[in-house]
C-alpha atoms as a PDB file:
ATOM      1  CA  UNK A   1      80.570 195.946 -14.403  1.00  0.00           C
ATOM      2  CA  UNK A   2      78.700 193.782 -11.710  1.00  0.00           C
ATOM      3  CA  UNK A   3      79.547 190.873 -13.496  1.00  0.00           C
ATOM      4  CA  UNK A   4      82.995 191.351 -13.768  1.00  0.00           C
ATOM      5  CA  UNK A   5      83.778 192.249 -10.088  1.00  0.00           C
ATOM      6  CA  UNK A   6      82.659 190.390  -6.778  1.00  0.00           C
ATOM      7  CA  UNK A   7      79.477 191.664  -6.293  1.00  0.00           C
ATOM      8  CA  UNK A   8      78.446 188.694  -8.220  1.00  0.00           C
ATOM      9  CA  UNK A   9      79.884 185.972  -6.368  1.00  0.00           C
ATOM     10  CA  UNK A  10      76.704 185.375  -4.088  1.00  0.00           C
ATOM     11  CA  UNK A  11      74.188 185.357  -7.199  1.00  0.00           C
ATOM     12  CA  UNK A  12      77.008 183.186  -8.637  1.00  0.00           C
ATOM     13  CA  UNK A  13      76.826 180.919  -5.396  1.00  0.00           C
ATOM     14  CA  UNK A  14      72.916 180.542  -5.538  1.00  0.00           C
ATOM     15  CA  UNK A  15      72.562 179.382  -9.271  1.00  0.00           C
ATOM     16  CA  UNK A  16      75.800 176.446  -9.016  1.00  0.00           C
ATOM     17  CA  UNK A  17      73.483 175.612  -5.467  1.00  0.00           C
ATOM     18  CA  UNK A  18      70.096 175.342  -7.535  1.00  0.00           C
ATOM     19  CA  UNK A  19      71.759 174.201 -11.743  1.00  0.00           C
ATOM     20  CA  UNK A  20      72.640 170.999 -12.499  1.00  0.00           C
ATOM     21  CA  UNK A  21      75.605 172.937 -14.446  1.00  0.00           C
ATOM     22  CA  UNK A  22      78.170 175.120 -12.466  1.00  0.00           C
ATOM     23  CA  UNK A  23      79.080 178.994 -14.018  1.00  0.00           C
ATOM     24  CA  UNK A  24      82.165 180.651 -13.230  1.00  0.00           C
ATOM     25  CA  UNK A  25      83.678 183.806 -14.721  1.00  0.00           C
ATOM     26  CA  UNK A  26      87.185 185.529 -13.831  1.00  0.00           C
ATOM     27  CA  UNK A  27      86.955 188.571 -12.111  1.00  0.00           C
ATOM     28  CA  UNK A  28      89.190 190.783 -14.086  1.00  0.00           C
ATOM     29  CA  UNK A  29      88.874 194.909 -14.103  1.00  0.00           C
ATOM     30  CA  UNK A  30      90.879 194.885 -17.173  1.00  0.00           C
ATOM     31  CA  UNK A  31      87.603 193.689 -19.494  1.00  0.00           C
ATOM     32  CA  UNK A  32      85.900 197.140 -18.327  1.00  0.00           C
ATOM     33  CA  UNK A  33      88.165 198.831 -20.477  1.00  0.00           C
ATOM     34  CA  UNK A  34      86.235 197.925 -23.512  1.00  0.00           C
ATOM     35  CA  UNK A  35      83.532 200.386 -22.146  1.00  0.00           C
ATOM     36  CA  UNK A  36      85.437 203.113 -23.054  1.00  0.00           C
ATOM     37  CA  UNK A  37      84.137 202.372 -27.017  1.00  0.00           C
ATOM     38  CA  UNK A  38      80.730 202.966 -25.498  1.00  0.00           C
ATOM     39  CA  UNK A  39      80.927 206.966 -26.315  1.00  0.00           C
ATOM     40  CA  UNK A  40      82.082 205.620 -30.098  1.00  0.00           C
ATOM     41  CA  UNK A  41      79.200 203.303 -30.177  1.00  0.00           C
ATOM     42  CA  UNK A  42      76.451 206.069 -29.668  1.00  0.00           C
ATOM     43  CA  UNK A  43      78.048 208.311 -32.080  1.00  0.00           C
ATOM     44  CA  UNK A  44      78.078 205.397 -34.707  1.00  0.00           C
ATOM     45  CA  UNK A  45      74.179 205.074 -33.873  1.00  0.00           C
ATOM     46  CA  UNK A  46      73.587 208.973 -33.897  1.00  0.00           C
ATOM     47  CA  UNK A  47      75.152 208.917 -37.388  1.00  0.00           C
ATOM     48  CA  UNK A  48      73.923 205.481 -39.056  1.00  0.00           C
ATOM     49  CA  UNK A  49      74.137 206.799 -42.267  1.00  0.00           C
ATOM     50  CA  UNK A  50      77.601 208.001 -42.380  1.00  0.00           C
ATOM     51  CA  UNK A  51      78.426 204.693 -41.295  1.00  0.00           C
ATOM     52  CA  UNK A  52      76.624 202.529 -43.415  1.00  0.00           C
ATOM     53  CA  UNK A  53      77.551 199.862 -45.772  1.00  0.00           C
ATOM     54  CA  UNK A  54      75.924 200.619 -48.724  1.00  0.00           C
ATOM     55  CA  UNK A  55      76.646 197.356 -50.284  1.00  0.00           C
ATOM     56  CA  UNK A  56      74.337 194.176 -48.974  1.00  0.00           C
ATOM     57  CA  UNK A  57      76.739 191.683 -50.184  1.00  0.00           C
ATOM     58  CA  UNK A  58      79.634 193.289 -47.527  1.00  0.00           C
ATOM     59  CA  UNK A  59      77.170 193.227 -44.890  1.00  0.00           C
ATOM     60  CA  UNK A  60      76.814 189.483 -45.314  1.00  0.00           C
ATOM     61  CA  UNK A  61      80.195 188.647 -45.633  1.00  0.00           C
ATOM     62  CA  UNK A  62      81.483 190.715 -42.718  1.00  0.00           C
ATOM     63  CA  UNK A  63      78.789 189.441 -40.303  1.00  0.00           C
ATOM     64  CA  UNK A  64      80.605 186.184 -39.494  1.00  0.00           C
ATOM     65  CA  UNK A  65      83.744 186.983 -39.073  1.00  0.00           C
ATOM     66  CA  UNK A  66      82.181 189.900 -36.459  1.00  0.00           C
ATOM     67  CA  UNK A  67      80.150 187.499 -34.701  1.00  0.00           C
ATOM     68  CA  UNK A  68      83.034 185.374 -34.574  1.00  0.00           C
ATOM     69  CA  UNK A  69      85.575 188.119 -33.452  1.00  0.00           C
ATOM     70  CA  UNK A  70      82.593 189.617 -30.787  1.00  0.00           C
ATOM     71  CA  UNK A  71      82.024 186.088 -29.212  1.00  0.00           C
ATOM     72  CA  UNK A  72      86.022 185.248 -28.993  1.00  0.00           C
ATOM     73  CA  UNK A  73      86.254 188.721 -27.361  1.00  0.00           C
ATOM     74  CA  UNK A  74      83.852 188.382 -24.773  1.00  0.00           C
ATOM     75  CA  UNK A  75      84.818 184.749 -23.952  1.00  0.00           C
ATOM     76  CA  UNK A  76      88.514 185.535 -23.841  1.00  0.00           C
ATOM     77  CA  UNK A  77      88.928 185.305 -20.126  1.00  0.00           C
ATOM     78  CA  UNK A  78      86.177 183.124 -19.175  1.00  0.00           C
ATOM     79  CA  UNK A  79      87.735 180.427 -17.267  1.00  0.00           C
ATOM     80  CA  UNK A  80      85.414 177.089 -15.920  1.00  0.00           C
ATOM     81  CA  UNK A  81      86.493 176.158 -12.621  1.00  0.00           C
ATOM     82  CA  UNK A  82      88.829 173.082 -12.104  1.00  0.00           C
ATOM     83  CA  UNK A  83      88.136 170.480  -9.712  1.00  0.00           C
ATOM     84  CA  UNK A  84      90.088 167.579  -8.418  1.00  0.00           C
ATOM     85  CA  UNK A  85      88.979 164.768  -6.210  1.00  0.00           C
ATOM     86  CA  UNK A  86      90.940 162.258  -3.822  1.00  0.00           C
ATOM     87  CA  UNK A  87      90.459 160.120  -1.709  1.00  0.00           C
ATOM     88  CA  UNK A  88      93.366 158.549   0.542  1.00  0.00           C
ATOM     89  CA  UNK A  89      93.179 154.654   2.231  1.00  0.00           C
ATOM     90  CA  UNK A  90      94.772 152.647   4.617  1.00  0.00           C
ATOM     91  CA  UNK A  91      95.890 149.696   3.100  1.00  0.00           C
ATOM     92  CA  UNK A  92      98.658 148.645   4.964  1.00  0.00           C
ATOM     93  CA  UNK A  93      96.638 147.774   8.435  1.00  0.00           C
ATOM     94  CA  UNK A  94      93.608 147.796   9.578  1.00  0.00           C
ATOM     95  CA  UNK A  95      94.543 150.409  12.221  1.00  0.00           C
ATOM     96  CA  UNK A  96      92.273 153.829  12.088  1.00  0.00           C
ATOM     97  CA  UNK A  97      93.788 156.932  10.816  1.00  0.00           C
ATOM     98  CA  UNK A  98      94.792 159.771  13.201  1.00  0.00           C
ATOM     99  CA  UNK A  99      92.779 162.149  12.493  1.00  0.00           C
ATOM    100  CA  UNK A 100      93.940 164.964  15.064  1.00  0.00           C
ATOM    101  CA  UNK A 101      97.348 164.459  13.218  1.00  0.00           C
ATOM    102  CA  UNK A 102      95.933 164.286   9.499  1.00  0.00           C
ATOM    103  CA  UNK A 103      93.741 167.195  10.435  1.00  0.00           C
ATOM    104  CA  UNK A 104      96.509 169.493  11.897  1.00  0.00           C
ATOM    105  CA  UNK A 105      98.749 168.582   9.192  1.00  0.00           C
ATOM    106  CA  UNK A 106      96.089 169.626   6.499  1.00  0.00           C
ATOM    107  CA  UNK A 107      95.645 173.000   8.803  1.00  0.00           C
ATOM    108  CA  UNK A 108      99.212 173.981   8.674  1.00  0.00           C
ATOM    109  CA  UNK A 109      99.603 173.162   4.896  1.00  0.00           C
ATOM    110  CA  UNK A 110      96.135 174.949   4.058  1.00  0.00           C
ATOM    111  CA  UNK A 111      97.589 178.386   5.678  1.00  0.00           C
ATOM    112  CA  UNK A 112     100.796 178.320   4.528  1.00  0.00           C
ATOM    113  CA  UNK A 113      99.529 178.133   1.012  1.00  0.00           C
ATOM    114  CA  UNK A 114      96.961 181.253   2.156  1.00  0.00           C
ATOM    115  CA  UNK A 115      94.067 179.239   2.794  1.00  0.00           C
ATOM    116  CA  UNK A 116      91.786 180.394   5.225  1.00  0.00           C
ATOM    117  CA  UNK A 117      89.161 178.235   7.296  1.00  0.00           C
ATOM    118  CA  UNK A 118      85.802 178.498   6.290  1.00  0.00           C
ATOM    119  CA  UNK A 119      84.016 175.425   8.296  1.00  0.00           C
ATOM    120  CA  UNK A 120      86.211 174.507  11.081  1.00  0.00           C
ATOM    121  CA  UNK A 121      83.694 173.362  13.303  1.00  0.00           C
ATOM    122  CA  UNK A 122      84.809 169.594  13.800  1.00  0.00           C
ATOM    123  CA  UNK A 123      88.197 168.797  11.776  1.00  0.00           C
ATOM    124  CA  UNK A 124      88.359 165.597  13.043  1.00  0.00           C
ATOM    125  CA  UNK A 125      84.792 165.220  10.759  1.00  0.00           C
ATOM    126  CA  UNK A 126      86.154 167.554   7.763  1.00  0.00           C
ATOM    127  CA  UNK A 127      86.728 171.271   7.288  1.00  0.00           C
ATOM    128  CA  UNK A 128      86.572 173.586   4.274  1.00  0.00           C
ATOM    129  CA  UNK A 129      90.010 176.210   3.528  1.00  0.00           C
ATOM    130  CA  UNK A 130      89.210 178.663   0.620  1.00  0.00           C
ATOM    131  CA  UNK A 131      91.426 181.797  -0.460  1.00  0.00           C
ATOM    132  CA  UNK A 132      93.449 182.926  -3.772  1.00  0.00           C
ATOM    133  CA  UNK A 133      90.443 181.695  -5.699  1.00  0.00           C
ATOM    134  CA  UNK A 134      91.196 177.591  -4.394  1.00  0.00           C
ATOM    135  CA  UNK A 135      89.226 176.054  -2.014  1.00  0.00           C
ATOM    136  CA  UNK A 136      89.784 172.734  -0.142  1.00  0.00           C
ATOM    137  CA  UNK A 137      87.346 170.471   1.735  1.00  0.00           C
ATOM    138  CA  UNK A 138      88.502 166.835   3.202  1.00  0.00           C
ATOM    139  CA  UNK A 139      85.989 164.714   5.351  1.00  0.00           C
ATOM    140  CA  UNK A 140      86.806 161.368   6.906  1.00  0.00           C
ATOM    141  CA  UNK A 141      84.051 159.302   4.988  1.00  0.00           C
ATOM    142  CA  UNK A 142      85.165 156.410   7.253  1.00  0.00           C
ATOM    143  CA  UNK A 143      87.891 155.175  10.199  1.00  0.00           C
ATOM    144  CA  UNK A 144      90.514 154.321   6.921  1.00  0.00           C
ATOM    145  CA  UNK A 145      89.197 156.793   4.267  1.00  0.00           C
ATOM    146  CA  UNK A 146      89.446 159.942   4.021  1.00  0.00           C
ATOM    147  CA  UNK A 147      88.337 162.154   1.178  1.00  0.00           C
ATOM    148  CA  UNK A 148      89.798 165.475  -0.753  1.00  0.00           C
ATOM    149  CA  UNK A 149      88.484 168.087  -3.158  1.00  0.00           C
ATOM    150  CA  UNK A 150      90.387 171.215  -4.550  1.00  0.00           C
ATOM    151  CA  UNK A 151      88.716 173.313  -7.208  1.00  0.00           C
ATOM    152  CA  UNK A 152      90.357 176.006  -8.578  1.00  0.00           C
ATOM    153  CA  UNK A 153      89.280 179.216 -10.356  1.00  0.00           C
ATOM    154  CA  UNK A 154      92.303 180.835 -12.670  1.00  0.00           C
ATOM    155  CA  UNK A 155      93.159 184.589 -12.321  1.00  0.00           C
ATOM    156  CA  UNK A 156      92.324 186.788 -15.434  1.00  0.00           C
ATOM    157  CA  UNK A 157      95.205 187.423 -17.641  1.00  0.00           C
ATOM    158  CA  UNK A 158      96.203 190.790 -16.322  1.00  0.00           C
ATOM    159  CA  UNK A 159      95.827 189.775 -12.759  1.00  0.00           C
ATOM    160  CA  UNK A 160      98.337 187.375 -12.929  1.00  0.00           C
ATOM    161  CA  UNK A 161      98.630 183.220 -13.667  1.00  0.00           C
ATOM    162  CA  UNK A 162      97.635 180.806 -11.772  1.00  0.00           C
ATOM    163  CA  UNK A 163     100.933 178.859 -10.542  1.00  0.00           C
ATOM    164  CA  UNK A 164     100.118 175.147 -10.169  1.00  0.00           C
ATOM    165  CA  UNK A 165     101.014 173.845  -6.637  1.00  0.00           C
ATOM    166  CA  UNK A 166     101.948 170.997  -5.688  1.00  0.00           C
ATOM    167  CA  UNK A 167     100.581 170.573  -1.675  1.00  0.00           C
ATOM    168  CA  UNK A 168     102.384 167.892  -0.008  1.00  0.00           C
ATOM    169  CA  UNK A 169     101.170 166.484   3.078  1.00  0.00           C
ATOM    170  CA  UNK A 170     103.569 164.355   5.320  1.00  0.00           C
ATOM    171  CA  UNK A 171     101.444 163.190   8.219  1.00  0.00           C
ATOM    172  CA  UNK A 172     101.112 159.730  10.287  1.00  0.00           C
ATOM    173  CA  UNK A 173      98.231 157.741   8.998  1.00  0.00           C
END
């Protein structure tokens, strides 16, 4: 159950800090349904031997196909995170982008899409907008660069899809 809901989002944040491999998971209620077999499960294990397979051969040839069917289950809405990265230059000139206007632009798209600011310190440096499992972070890496990543973590099934968006940005370079 902790795994499943958002309690686990800070132990999540501390291993993808420290592993050289990110985790994710989908925080979907629906999956705790399956703990309502647990009451079946300890009446199967009070009562082994009214429900055992008497024939060795079965055993064997079920146990793949229930390994198989248990691992699919489990893993069914287990989504990695996605991750895009950008990074816009000025070509044209040798002029320095504006980056009160890029910055302000990237603001007002950022909340109308439900972002929220989550290091807005110095936007003229770079800022971080995160909500509705996306988060953004730009940072001017120099006077004619400046760089982008969105990462993405898709709903569970039953929470709804995640709707690709397309976030244009129309602002004076």
């Amino acid at each position: 159950m902790w795994w499943k809901s958002p309690l686990s989002d800070p132990f999540i944040a501390l291993v993808n800090a420290i592993a050289p491999y990110q985790i994710g998971r989908t925080v979907d209620y629906t999956d705790l349904v399956a703990l309502t077999i647990l009451p079946a499960c300890m009446q199967v294990v009070q009562s082994s031997e009214a429900f055992s397979i008497a024939w060795p051969a079965l055993r064997t040839v079920l146990l793949v196909p229930l390994i198989a069917l248990t691992t699919l289950s489990i893993m069914g809405t287990s989504v990695m995170q996605t991750r895009q990265d950008y990074s816009v230059r000025r070509s044209a000139s040798s002029e320095a982008l504006r980056r009160d206007a890029i910055a302000e632009a990237i603001a007002t798209v950022a909340i109308k899409h439900g972002l929220k600011c989550e290091n807005c310190a110095s936007r003229k440096d770079g800022a971080s907008y995160e909500g509705s499992g996306v988060r953004m972070t730009y940072s001017f890496v120099s006077d004619q660069v400046i760089s982008f990543s969105v990462q993405a973590w898709p709903n569970g099934f039953f929470l709804g899809h995640q709707v690709e968006r397309k976030l244009m940005l129309y602002a004076p370079l």
